[in-house]
N, C-alpha and C. Protein backbone atom coordinates (compact mmCIF):
# COMPACT_ATOMS: atom_id res chain seq x y z
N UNK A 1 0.64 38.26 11.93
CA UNK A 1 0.55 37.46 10.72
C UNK A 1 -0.53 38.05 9.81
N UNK A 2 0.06 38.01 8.63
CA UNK A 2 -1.13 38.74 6.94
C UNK A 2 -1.55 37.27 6.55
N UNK A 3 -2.85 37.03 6.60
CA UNK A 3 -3.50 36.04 5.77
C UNK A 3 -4.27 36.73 5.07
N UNK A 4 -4.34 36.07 3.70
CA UNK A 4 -5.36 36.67 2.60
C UNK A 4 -6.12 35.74 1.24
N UNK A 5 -7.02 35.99 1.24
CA UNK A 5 -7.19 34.52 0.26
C UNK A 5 -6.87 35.46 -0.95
N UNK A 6 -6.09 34.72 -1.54
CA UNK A 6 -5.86 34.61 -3.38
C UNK A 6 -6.20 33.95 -4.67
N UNK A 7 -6.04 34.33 -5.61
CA UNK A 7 -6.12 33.21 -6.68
C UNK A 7 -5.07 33.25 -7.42
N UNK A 8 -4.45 31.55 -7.13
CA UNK A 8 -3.16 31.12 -7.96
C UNK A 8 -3.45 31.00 -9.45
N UNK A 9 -2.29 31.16 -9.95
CA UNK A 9 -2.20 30.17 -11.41
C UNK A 9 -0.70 29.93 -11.17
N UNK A 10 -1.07 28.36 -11.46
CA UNK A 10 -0.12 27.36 -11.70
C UNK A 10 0.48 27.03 -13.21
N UNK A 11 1.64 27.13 -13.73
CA UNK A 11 1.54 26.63 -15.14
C UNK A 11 3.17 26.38 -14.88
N UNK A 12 3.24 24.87 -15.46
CA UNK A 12 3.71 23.87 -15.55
C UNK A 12 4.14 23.13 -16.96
N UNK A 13 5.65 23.35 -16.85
CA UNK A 13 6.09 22.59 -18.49
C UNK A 13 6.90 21.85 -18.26
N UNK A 14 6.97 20.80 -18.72
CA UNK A 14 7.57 19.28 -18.38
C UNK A 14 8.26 19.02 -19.78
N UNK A 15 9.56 18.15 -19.62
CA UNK A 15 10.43 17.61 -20.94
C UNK A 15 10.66 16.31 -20.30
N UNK A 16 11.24 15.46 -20.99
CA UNK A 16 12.26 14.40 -20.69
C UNK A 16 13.82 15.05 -20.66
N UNK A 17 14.34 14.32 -19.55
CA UNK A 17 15.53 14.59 -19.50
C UNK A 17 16.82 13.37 -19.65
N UNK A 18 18.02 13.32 -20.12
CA UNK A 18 18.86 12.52 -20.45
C UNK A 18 20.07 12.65 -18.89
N UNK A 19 19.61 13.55 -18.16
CA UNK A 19 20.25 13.51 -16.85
C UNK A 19 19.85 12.74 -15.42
N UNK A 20 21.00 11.59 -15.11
CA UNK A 20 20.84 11.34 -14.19
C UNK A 20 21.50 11.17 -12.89
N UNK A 21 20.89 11.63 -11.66
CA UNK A 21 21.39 11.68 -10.64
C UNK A 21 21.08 11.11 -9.36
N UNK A 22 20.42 9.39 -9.36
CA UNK A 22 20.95 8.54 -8.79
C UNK A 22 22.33 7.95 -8.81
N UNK A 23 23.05 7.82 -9.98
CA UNK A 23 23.14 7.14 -10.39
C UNK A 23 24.68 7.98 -10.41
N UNK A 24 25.02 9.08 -9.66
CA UNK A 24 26.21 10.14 -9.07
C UNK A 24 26.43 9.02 -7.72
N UNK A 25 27.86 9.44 -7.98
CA UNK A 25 28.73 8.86 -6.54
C UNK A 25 28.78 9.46 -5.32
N UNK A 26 28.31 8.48 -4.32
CA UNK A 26 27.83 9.29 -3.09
C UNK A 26 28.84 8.69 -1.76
N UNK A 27 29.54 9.43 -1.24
CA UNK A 27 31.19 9.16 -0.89
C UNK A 27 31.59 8.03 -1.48
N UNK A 28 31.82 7.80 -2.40
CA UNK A 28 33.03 7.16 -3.35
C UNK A 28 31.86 5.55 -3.74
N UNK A 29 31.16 5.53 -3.36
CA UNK A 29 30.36 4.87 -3.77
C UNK A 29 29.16 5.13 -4.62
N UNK A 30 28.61 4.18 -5.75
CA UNK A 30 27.60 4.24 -7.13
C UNK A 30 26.50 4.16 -6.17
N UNK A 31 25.32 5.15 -6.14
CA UNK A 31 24.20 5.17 -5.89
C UNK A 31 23.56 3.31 -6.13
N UNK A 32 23.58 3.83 -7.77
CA UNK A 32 22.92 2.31 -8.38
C UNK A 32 23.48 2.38 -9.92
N UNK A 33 23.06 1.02 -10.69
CA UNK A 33 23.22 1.14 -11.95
C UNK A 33 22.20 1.83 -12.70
N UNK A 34 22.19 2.75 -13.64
CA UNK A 34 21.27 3.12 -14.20
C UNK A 34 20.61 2.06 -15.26
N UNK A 35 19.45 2.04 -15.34
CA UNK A 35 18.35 1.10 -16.04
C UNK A 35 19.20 1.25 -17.75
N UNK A 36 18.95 -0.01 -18.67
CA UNK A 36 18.91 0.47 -20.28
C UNK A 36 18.09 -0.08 -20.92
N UNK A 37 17.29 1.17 -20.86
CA UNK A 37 15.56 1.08 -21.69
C UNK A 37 16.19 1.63 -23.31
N UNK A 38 15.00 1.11 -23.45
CA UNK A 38 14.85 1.77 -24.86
C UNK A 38 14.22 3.40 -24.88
N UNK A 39 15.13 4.11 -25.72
CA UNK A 39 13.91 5.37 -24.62
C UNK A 39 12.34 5.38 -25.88
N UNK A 40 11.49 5.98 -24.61
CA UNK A 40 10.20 6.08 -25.47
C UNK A 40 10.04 7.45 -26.25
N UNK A 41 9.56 7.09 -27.61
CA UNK A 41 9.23 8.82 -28.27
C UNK A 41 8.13 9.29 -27.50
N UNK A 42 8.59 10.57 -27.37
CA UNK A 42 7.53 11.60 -26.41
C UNK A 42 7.18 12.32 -27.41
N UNK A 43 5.69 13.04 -27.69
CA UNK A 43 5.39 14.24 -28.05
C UNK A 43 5.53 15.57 -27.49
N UNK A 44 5.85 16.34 -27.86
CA UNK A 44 6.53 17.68 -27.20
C UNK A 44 4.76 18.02 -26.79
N UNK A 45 4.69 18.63 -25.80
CA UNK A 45 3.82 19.61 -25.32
C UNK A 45 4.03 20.84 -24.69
N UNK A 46 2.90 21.52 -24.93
CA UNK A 46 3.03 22.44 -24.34
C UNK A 46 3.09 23.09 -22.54
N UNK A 47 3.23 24.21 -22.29
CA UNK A 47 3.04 24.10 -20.10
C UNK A 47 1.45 23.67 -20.24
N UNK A 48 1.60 23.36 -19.14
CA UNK A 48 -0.29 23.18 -18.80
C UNK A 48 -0.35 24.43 -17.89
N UNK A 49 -1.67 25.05 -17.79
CA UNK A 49 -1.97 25.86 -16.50
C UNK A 49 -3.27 25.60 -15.65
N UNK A 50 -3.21 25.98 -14.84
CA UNK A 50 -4.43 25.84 -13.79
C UNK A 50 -4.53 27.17 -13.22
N UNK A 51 -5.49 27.40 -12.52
CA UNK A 51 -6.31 28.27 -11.40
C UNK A 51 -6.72 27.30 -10.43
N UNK A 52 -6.38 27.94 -9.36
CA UNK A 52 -6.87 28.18 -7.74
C UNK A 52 -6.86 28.93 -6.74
N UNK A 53 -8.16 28.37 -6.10
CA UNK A 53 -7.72 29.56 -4.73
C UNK A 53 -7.34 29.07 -3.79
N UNK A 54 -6.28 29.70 -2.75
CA UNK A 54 -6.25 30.00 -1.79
C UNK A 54 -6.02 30.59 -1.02
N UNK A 55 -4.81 30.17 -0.08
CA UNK A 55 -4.62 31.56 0.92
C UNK A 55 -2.84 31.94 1.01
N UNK A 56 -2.54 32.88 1.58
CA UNK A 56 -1.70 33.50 1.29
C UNK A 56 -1.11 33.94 3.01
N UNK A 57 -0.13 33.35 3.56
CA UNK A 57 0.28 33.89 5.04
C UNK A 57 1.57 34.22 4.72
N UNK A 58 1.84 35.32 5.60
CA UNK A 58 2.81 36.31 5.57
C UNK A 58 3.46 36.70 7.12
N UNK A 59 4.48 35.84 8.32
CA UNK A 59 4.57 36.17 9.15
C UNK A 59 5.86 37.14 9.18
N UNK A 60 6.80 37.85 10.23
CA UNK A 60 7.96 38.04 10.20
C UNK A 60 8.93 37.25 9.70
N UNK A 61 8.43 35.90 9.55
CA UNK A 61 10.05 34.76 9.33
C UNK A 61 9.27 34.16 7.98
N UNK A 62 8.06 33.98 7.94
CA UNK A 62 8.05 32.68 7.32
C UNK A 62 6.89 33.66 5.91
N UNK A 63 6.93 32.76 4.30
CA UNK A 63 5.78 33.50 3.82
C UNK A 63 5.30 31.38 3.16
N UNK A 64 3.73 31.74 3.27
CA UNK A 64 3.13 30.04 3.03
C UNK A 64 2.36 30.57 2.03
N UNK A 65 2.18 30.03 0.78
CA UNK A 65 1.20 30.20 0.09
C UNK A 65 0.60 28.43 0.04
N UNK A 66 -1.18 28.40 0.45
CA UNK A 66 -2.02 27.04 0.30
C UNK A 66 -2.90 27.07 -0.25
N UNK A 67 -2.99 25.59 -0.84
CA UNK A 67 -4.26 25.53 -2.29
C UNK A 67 -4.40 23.81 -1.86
N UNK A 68 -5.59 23.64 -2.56
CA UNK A 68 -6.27 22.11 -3.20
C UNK A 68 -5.99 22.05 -4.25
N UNK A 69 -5.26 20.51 -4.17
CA UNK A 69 -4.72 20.17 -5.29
C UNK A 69 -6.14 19.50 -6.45
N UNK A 70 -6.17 19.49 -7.50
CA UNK A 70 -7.69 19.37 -8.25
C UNK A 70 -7.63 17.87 -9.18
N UNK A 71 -8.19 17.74 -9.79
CA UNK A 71 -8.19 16.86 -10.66
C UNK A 71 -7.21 16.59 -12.08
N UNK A 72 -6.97 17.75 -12.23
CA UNK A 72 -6.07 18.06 -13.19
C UNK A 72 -5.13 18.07 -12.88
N UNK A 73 -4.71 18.14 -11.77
CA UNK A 73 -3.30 17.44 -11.19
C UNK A 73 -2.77 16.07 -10.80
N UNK A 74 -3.76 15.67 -10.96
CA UNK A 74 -3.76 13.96 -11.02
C UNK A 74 -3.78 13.68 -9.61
N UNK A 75 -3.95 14.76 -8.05
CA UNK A 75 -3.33 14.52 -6.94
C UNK A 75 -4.67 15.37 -6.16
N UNK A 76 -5.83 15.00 -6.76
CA UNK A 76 -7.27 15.37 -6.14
C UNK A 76 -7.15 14.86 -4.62
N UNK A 77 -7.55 15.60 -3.94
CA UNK A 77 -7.56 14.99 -2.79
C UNK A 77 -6.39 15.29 -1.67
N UNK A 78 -5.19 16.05 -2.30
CA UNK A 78 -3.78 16.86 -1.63
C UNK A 78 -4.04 18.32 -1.07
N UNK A 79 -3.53 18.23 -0.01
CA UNK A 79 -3.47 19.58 0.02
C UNK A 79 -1.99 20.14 0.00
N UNK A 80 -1.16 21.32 -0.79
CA UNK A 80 -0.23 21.92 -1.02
C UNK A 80 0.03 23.11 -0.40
N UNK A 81 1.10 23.14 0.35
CA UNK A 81 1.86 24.45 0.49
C UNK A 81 3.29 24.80 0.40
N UNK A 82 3.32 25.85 -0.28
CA UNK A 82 4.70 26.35 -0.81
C UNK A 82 5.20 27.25 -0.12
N UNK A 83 6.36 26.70 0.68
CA UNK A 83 6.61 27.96 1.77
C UNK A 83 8.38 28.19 2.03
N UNK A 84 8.55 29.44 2.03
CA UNK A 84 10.30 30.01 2.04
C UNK A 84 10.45 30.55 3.53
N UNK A 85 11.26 30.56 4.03
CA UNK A 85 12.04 31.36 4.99
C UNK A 85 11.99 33.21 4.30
N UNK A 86 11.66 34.21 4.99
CA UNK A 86 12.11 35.41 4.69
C UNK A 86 13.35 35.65 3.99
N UNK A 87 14.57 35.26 5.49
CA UNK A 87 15.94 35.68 5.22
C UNK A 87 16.29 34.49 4.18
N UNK A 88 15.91 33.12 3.80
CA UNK A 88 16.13 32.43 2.46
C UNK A 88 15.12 32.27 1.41
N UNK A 89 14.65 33.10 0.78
CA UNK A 89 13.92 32.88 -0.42
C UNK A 89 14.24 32.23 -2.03
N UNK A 90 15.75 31.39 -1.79
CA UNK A 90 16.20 30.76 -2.31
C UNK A 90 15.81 29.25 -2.23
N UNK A 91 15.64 29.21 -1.32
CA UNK A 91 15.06 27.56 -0.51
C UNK A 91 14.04 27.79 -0.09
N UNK A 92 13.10 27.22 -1.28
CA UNK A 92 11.67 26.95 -1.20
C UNK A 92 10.88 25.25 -1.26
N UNK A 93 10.22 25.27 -0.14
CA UNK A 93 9.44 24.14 0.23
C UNK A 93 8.62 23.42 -0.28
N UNK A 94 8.21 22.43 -1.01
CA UNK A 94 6.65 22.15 -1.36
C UNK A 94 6.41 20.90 -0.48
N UNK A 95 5.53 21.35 -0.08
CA UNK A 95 4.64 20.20 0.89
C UNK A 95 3.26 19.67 0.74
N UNK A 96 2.92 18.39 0.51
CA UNK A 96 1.59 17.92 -0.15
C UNK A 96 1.43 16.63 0.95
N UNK A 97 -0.01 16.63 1.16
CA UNK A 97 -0.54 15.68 2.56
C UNK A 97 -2.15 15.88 1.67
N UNK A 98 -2.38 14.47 1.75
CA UNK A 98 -3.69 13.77 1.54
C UNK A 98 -3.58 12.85 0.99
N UNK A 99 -3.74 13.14 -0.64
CA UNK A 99 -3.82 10.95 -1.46
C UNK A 99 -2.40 10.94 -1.93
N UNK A 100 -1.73 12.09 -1.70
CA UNK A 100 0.08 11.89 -2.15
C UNK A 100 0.75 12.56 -0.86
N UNK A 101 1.46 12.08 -0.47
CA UNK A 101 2.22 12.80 1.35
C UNK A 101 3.61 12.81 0.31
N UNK A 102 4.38 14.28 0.28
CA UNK A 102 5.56 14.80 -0.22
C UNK A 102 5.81 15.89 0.03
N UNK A 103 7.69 15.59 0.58
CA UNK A 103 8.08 17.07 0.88
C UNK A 103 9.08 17.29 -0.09
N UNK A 104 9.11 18.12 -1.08
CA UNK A 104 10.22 18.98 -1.92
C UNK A 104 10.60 19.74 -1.85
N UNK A 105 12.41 19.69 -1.72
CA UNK A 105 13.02 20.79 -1.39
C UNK A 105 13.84 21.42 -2.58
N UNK A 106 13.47 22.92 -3.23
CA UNK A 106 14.32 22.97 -4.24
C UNK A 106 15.44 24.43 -3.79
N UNK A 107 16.55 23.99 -4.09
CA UNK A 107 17.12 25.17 -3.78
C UNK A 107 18.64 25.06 -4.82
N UNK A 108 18.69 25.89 -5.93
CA UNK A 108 19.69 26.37 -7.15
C UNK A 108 21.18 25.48 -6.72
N UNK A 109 21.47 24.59 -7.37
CA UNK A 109 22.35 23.59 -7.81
C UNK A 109 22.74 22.38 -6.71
N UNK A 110 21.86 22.50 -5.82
CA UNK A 110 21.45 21.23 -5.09
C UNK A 110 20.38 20.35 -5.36
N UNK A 111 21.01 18.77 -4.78
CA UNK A 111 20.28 17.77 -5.11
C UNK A 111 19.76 16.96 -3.72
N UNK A 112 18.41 17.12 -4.14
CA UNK A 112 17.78 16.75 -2.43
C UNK A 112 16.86 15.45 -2.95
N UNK A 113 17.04 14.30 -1.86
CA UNK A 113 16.56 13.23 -2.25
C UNK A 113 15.14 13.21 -1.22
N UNK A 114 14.12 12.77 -2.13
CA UNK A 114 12.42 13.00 -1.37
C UNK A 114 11.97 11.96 -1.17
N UNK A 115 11.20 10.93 -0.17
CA UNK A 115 9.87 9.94 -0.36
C UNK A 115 8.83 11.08 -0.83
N UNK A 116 8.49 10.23 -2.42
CA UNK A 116 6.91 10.24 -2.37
C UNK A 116 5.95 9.18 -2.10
N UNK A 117 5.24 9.77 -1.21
CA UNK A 117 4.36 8.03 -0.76
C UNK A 117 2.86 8.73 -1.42
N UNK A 118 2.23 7.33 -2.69
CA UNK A 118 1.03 7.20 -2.76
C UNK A 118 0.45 6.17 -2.38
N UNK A 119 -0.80 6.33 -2.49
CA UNK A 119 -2.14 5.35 -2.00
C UNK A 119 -1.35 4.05 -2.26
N UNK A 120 -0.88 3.51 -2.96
CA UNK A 120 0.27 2.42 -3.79
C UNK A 120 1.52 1.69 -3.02
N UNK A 121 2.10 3.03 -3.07
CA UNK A 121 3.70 2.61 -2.40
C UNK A 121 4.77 3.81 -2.30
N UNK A 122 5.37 3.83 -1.43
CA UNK A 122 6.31 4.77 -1.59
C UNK A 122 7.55 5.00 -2.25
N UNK A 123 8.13 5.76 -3.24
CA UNK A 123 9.11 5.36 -3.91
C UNK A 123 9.98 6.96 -3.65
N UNK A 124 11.34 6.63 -3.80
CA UNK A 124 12.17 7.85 -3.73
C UNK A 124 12.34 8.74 -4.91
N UNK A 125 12.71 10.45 -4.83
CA UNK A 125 12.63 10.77 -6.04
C UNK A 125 13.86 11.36 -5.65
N UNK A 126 14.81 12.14 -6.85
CA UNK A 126 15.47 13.01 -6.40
C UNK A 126 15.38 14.41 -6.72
N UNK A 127 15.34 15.27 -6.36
CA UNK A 127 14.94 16.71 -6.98
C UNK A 127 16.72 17.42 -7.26
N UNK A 128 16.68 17.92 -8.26
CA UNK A 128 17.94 18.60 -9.08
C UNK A 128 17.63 19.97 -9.45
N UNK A 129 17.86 20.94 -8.62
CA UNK A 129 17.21 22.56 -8.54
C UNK A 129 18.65 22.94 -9.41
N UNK A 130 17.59 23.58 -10.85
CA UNK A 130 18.89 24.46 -11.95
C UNK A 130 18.68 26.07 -11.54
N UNK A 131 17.23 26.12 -11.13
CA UNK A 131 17.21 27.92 -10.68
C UNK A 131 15.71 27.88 -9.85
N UNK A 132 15.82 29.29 -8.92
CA UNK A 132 14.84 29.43 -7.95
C UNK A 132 14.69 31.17 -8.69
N UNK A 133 13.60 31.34 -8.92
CA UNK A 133 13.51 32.86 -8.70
C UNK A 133 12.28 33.01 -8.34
N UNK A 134 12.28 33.80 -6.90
CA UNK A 134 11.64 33.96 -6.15
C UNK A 134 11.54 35.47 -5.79
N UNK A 135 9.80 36.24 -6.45
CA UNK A 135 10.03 37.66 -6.36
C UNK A 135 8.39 37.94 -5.78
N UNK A 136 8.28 36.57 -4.88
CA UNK A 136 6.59 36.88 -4.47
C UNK A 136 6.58 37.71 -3.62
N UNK A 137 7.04 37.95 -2.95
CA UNK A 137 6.79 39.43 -2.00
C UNK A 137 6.67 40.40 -3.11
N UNK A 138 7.17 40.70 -3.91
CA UNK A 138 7.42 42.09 -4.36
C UNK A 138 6.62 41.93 -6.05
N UNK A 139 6.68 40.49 -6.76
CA UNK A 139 6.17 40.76 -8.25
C UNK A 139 4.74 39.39 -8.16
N UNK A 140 4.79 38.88 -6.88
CA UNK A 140 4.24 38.16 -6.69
C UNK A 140 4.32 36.61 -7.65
N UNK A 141 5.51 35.97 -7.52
CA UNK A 141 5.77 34.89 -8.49
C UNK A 141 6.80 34.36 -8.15
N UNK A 142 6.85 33.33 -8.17
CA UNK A 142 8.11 31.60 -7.97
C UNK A 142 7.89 31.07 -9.13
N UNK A 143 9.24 31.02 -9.53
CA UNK A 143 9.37 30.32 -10.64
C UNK A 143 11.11 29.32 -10.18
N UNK A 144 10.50 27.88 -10.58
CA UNK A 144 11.29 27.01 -9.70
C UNK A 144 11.48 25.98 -11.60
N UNK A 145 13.01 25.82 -11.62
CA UNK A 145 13.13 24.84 -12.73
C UNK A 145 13.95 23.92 -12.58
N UNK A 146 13.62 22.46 -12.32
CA UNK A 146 14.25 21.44 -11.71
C UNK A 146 14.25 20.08 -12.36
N UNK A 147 14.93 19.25 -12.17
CA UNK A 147 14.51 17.91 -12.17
C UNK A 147 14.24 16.49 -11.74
N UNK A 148 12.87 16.01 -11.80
CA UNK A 148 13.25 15.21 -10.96
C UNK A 148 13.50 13.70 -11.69
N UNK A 149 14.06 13.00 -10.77
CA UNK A 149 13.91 11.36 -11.36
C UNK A 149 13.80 10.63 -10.18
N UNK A 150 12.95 9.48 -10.64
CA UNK A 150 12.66 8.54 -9.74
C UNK A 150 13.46 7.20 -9.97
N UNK A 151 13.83 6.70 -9.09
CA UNK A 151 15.12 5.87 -9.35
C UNK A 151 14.84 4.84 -10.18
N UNK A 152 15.60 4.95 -11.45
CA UNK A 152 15.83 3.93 -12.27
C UNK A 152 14.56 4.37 -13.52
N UNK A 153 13.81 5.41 -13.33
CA UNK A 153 13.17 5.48 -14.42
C UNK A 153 13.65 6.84 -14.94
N UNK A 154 12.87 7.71 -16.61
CA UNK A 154 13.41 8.73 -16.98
C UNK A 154 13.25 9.88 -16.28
N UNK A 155 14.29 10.83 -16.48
CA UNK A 155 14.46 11.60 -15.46
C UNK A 155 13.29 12.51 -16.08
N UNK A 156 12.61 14.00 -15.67
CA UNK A 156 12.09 14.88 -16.35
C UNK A 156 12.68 16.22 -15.54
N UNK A 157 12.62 17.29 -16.52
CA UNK A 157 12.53 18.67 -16.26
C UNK A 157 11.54 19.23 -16.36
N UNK A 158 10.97 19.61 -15.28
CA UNK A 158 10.00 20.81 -14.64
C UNK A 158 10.37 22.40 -15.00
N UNK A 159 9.88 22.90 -15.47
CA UNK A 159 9.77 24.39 -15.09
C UNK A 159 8.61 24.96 -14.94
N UNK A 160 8.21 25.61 -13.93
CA UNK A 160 6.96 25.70 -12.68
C UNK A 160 6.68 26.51 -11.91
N UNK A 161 5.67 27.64 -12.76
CA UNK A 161 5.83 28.71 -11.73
C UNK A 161 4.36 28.82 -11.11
N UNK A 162 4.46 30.01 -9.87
CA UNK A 162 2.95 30.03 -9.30
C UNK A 162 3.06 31.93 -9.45
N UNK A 163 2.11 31.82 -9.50
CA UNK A 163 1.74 33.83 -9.63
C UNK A 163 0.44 33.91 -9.13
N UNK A 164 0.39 34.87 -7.63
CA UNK A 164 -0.69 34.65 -6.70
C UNK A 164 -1.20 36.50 -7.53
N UNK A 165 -2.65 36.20 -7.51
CA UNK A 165 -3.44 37.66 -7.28
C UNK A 165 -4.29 37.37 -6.49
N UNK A 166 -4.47 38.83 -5.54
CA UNK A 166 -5.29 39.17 -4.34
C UNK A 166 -6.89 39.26 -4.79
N UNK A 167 -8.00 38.42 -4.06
CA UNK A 167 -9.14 38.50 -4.97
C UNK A 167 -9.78 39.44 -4.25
């Protein structure tokens, strides 16, 4: 096994989305009714980015990249790791344990349903993977663009990449 500490950057761009997928038929039956809000005006923003460090493992099967999640993630107190199979680098993992416990699975035109449990309560999300490109072995970068919604509220689109350098 290659462990190595790195420094990530994270940068992160978020929309509202008009897609929803609770609310898809799941063997011939309606998930649920979808909510009718009024929708709220959003201001467009821009990605956010961050820096961190951490570490970087590299076995025969498996590659993990791990970091602390910070303040600016609203999820101080998490710890994160993003981890693929070798032979699937299509299906990539995110896993977070501390003040938010969540496992996300994104993998290109599947829909994987998640508990996120906070300090609060646990509520379900669903994750909706539109593309995975995954070239960290070789350009060092995941770039994952998805969406999620939490049942019955607005959905959002993520696009979210990480780009590790060796310090």
């Amino acid at each position: 096994m290659v462990k190595k500490s790195i420094r990530i950057k994270l940068t992160s761009l978020r929309e509202a989305s008009d897609d929803s997928f609770f609310g898809q038929f799941l063997d011939g039956e309606l998930m649920y009714e979808p909510l009718e809000d009024e929708p709220e005006e959003e201001e467009e923003q821009g990605p956010i980015e961050m820096f961190s460090e951490g570490e970087l493992y590299v076995t025969e099967e498996r590659v993990i990249i791990a970091y602390d999640e910070s303040e600016l993630t609203g999820m101080e107190g998490s710890h994160t790791q993003v981890r693929f199979e070798r032979s699937q680098p299509g299906l990539v993992t995110m896993m977070r344990h501390g003040t938010v416990n969540t496992i996300l699975v994104f993998e290109k035109g599947k829909r994987h349903i998640c508990t996120y449990q906070t300090e609060y309560m646990p509520f379900e999300i669903c994750v909706l993977t539109k593309e995975v490109r995954n070239t960290l072995l070789t350009n060092g970068r995941i770039e994952l663009d998805y969406i999620v919604e939490i049942r019955g509220a607005q959905a959002e689109r993520t696009q979210f990449t990480i780009e590790i350098f060796e310090n």
